[in-house]
Protein backbone atom coordinates (compact mmCIF):
# COMPACT_ATOMS: atom_id res chain seq x y z
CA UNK A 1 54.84 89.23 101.11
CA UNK A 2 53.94 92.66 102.65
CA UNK A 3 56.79 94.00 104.65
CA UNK A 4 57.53 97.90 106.21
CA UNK A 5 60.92 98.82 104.45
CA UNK A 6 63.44 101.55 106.47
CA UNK A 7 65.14 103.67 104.13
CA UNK A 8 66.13 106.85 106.32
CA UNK A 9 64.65 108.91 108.98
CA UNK A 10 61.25 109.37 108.89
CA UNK A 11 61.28 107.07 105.45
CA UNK A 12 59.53 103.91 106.41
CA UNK A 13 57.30 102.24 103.16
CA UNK A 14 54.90 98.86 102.98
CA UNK A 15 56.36 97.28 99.54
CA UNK A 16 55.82 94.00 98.09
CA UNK A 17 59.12 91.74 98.91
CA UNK A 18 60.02 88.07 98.34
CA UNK A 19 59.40 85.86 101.00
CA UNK A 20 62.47 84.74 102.84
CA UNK A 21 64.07 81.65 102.89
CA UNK A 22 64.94 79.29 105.96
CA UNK A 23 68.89 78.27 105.44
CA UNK A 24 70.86 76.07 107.64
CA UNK A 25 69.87 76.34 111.33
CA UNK A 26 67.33 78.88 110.70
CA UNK A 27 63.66 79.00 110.86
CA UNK A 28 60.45 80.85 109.04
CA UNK A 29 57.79 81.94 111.15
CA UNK A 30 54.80 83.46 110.07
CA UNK A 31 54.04 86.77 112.10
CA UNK A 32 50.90 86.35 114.31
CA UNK A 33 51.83 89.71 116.02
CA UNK A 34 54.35 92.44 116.36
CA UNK A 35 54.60 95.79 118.68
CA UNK A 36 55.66 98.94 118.22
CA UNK A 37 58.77 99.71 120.41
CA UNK A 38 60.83 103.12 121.92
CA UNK A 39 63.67 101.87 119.76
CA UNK A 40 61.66 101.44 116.87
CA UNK A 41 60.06 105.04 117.13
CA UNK A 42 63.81 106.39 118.11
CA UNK A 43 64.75 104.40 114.57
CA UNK A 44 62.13 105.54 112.78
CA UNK A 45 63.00 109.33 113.51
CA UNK A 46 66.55 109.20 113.41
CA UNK A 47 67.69 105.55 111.88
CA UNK A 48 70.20 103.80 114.45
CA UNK A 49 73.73 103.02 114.45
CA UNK A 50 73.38 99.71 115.71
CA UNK A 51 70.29 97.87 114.64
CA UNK A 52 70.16 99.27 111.10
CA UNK A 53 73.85 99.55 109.14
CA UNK A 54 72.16 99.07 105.77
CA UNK A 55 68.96 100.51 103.95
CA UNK A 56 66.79 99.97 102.84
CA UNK A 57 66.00 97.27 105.29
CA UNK A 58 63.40 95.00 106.88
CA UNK A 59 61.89 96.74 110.26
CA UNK A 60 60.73 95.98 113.49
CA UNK A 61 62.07 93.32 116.38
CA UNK A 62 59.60 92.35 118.54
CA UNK A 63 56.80 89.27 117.76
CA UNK A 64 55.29 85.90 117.87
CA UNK A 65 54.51 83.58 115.45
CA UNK A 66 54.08 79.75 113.94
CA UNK A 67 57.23 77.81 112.67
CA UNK A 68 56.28 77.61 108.95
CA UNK A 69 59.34 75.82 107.73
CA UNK A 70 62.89 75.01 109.24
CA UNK A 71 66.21 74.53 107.64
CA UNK A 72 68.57 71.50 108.07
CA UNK A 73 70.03 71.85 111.26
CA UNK A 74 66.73 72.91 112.87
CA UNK A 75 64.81 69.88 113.00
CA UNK A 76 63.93 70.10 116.52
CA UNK A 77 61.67 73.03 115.70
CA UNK A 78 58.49 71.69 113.87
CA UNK A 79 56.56 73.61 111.92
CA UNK A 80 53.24 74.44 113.58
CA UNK A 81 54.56 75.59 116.82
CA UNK A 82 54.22 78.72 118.43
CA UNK A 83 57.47 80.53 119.18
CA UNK A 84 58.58 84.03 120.26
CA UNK A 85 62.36 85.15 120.04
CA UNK A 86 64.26 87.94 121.09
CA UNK A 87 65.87 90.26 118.77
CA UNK A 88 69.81 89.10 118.70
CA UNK A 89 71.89 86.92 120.40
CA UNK A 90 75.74 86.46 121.34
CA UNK A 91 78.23 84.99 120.02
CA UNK A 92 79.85 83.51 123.27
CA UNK A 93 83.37 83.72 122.00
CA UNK A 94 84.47 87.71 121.95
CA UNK A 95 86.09 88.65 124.96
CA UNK A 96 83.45 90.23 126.78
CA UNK A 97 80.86 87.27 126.17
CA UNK A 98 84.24 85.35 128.14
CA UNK A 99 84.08 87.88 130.71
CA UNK A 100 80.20 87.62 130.62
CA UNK A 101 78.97 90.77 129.28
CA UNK A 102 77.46 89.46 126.46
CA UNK A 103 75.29 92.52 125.66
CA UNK A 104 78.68 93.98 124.85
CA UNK A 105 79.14 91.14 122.59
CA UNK A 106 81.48 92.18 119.74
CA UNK A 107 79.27 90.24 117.24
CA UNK A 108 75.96 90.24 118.10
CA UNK A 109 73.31 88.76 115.60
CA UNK A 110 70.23 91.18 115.26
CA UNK A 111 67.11 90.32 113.67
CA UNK A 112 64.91 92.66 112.19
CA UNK A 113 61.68 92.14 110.04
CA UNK A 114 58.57 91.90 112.48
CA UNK A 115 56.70 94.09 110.62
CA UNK A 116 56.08 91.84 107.60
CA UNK A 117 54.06 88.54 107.09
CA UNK A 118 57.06 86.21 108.01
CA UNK A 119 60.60 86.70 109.28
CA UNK A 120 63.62 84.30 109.21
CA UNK A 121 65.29 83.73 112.58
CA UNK A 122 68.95 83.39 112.48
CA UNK A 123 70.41 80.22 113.50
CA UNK A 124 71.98 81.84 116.73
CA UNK A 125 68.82 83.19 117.76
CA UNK A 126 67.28 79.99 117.13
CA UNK A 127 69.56 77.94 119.44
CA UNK A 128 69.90 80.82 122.26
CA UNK A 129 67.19 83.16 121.94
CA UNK A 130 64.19 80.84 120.93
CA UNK A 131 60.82 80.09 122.92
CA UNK A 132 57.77 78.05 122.45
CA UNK A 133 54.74 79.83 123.26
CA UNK A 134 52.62 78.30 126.17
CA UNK A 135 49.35 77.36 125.31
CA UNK A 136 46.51 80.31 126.04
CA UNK A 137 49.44 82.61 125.64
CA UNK A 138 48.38 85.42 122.85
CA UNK A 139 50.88 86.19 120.36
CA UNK A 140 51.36 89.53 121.55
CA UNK A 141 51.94 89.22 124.88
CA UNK A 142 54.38 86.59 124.05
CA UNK A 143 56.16 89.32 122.23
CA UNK A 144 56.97 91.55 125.21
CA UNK A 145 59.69 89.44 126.08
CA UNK A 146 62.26 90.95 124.14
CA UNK A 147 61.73 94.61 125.92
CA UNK A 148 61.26 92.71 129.75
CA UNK A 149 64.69 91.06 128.72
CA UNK A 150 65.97 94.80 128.88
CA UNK A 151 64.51 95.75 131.71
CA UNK A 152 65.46 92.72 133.59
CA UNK A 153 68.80 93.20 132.38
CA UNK A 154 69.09 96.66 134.33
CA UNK A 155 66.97 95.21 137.80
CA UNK A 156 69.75 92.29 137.69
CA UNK A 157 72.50 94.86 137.35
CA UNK A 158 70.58 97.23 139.30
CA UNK A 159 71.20 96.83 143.69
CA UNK A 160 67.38 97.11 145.39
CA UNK A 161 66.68 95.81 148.16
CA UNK A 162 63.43 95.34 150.15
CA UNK A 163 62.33 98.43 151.79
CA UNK A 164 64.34 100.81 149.36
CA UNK A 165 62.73 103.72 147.95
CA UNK A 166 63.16 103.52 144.05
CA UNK A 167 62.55 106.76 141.00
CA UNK A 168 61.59 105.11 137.87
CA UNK A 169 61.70 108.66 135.59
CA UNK A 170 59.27 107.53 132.48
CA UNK A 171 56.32 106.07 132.04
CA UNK A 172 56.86 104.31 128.67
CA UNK A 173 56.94 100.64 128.03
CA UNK A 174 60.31 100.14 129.39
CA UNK A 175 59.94 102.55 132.39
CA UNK A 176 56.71 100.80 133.43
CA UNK A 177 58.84 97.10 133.48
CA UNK A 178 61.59 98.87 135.97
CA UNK A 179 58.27 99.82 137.58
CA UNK A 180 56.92 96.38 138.11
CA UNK A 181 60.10 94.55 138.46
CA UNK A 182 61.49 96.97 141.34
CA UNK A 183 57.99 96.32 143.10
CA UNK A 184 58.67 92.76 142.76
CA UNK A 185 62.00 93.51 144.47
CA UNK A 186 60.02 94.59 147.57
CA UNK A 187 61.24 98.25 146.65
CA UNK A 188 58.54 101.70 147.01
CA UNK A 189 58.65 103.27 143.51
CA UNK A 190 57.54 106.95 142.44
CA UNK A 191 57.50 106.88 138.71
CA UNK A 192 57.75 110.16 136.69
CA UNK A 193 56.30 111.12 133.33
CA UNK A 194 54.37 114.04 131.72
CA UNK A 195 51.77 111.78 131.19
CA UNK A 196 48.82 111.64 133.54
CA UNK A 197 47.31 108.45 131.24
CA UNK A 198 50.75 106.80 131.55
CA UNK A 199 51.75 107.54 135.37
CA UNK A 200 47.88 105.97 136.19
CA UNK A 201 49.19 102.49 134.46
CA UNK A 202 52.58 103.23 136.57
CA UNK A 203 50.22 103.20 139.41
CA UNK A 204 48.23 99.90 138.18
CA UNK A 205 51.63 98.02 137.95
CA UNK A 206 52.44 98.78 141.63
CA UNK A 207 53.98 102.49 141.94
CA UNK A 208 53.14 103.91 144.85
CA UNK A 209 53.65 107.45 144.24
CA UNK A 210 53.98 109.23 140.86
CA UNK A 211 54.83 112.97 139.81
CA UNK A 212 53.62 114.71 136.76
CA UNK A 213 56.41 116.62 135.24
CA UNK A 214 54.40 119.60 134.32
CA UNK A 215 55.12 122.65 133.33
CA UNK A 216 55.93 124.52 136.82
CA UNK A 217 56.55 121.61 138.54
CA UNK A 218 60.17 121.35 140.88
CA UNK A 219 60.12 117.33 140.07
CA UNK A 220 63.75 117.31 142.12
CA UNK A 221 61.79 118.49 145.19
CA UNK A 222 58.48 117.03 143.99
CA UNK A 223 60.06 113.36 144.06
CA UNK A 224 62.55 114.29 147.10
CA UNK A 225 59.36 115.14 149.54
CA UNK A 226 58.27 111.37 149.21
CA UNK A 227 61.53 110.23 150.79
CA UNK A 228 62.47 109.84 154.26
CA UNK A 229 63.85 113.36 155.51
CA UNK A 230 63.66 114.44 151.77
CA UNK A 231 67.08 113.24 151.46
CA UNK A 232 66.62 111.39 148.20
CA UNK A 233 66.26 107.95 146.77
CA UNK A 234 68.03 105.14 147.15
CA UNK A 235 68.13 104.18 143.26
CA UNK A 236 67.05 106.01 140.33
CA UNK A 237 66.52 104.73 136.76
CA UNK A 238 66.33 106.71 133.49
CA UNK A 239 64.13 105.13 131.15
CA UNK A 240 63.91 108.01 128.90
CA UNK A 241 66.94 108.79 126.99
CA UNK A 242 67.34 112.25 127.49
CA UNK A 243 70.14 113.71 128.31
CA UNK A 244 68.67 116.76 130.61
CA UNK A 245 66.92 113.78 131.96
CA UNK A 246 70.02 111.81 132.77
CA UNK A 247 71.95 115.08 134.52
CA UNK A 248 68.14 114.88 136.84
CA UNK A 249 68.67 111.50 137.84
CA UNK A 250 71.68 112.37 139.75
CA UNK A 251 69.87 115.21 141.78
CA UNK A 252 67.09 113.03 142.92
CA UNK A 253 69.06 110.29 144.53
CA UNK A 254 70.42 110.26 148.12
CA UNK A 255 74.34 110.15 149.05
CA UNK A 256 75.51 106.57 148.62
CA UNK A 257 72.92 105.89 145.81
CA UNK A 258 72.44 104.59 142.66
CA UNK A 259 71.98 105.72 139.51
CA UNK A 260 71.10 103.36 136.21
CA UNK A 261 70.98 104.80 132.58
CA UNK A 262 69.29 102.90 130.97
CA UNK A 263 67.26 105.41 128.22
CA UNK A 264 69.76 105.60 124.99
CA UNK A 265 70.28 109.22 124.29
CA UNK A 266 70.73 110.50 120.92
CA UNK A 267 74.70 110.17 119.27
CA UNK A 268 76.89 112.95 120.22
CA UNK A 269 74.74 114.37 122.97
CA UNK A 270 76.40 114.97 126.62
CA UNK A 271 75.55 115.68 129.98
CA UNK A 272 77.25 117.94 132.83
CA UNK A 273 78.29 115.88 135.94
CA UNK A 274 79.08 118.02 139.23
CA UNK A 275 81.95 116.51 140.45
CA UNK A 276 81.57 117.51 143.50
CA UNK A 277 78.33 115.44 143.90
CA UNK A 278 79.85 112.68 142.45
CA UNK A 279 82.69 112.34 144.58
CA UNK A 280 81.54 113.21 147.59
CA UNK A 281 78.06 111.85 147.34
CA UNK A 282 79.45 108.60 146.92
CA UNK A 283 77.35 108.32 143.40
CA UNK A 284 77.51 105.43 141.98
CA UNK A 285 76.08 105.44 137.86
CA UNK A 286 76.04 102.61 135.53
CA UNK A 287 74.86 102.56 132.14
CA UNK A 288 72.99 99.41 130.97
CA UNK A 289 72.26 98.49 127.52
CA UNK A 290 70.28 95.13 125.71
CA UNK A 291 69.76 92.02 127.09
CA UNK A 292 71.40 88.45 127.65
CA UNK A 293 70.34 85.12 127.08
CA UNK A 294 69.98 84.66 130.92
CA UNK A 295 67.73 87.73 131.35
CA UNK A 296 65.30 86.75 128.47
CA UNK A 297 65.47 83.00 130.02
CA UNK A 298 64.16 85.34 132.95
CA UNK A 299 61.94 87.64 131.06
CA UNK A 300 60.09 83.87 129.46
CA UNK A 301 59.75 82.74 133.02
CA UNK A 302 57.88 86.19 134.38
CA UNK A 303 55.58 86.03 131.55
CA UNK A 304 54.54 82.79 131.50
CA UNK A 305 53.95 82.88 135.21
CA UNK A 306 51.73 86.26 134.91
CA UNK A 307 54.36 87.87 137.31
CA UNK A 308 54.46 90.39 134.62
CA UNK A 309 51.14 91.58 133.22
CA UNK A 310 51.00 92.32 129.75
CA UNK A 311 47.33 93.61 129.30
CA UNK A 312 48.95 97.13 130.85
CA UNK A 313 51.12 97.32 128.03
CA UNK A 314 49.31 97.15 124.45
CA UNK A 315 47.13 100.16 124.51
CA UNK A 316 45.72 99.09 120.43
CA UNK A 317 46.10 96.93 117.17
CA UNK A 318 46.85 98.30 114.25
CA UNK A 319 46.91 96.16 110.40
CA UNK A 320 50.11 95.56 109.19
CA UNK A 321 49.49 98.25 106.44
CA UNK A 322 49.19 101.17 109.19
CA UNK A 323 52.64 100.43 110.79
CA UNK A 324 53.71 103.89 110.37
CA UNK A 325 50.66 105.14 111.67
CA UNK A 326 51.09 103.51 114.56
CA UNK A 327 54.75 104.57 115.71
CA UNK A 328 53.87 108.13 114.90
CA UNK A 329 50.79 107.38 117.57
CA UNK A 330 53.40 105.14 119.74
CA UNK A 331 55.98 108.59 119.49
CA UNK A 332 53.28 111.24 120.53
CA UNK A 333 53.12 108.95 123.63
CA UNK A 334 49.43 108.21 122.78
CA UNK A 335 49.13 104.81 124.50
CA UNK A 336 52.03 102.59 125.50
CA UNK A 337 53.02 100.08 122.48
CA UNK A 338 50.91 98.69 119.56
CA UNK A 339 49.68 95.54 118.16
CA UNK A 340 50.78 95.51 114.82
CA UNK A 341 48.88 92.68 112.78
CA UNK A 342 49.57 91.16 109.75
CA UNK A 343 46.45 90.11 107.28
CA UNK A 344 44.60 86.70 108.72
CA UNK A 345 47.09 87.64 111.88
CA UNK A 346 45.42 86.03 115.16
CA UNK A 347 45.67 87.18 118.57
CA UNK A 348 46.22 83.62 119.78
């Protein structure tokens, strides 16, 4: 089969592989559609630590598909159905899976692979992380749920209230899902980007105000002047990953406030805290990483209700053979996320 290979930053190659193999508990599944992600472009430039220990090795984690074929132990997945999974799952036995933060799990089973013609799903995912695809539901849109999982992850974690006032800073896939889900909360959100294209799909999934972080632009003040008494918001989330970014965050939030992390910065980076406005702000930050097999139970439910719009998302498709092309679109912030689609793929 065709299948994008990761071999080092900036290294990503289509080669012919062998198919894989369904063994014990697992299942095949034949790739309808895949999407580009943040983490895959943040991969693709500079590997990661986490996802990919080994190279070269198969890319990609987001995707829906047909069960092709099913090992023993998985009979209760017939071939022919239309599934989506999420990228890893738990393994409900480490300590903090016991203490139930299982997206600090110890051991947690990744899958990678989407970009290819099939994938294997692990048996873990399979019996925690597995969904069949509701009928009218396209492939990609089915495959969102593994990013909505993240973002519900941090709204769960994440106190808003009705009536709060809520900074979503960036505008990219994951930044636009805090963006919906706080305005499901009840919540007024300002979303800020340096994209004009992106902040106007912000404002499509409900923001009510957005700032442009252009050149010139005081985006402290900018986003403080839409707040009662300009004293700041009540919560603000980083969906970027920078670090200059993350130090922001902490100026544009009122005393008593709170502050999620939720953007991965790059390894070995650090940020300045005043500890003066930490203490006696009352500051409260949190980082939040992954997902859980409760939030993508959640994420599942939001999509196949249409809670969560998905047409706001995919901004292309691509072939299967352009991958690369397509996360070096995806990482000049042209569009939001890609379609990537193998040959005789079908959007449904």
């Amino acid at each position: 089969m065709r299948a994008a290979m990761f071999y080092e930053p900036g290294d990503v190659r289509m080669e012919d592989v062998p198919a894989p193999e369904p063994g014990p508990g697992e299942v095949l599944v034949r790739i309808g559609a895949a999407l580009t992600c943040g983490t895959d472009v943040k991969t693709y430039k500079r590997g990661h630590p986490t996802l990919i220990k080994v190279t070269p090795s198969p890319f990609g984690h987001e995707f829906g598909g047909t069960v092709e074929e099913v090992g023993e132990g998985a009979e209760a997945w017939r071939p022919g159905t239309r599934v989506v999974g999420a990228n890893s799952a738990p393994c409900n036995r480490c300590y903090y899976c016991k203490v139930g933060d299982q997206s600090m799990c110890e051991d947690l089973a990744f899958l990678n692979g989407a970009f290819a013609e099939y994938i294997v799903v692990p048996s873990r995912i399979v019996d925690q992380n597995l969904y069949e695809i509701p009928e009218g539901m396209e492939f990609s849109r089915a495959a969102l749920l593994e990013p909505l999982a993240c973002a519900v992850h941090g709204v769960v974690r994440t106190p808003i209230s009705v009536g709060d006032t809520v900074a979503v800073i960036g505008a990219g896939q994951i930044g636009l899902m805090f963006v919906r889900l706080a305005t499901e909360r009840g919540a007024r959100v300002i979303c800020v980007d340096k994209s004009s294209a992106r902040l106007a799909v912000a404002k499509r999934l409900g923001a009510e105000e957005t700032v442009e972080a252009a050149e010139g632009v005081d985006t402290i003040e900018a986003v403080r002047e839409w707040t009662p008494e300009s004293r700041g918001t009540d919560v603000v989330i980083e969906a970027v990953g920078i670090p200059q970014l993350w130090e922001q965050a902490l100026q544009l939030v009122r005393k008593g406030g709170e502050v999620t992390l939720f953007g991965g910065a790059p390894s070995g980076t650090s940020i300045e805290v005043d500890t003066v406005l930490l203490h006696y702000s009352q500051l409260t930050v949190r980082g939040i990483f992954h997902h859980t097999p409760y939030t993508v139970q959640v994420a599942f439910d939001l999509l196949k209700s249409g809670r969560v719009d998905p047409e706001p998302f995919i901004s292309g498709v691509r072939p299967l053979e352009k991958v690369v092309e397509a996360l070096e679109q995806h990482g000049r912030q042209e569009g939001i996320k890609y379609e990537i689609r193998p040959p005789e793929g079908s959007p449904s």
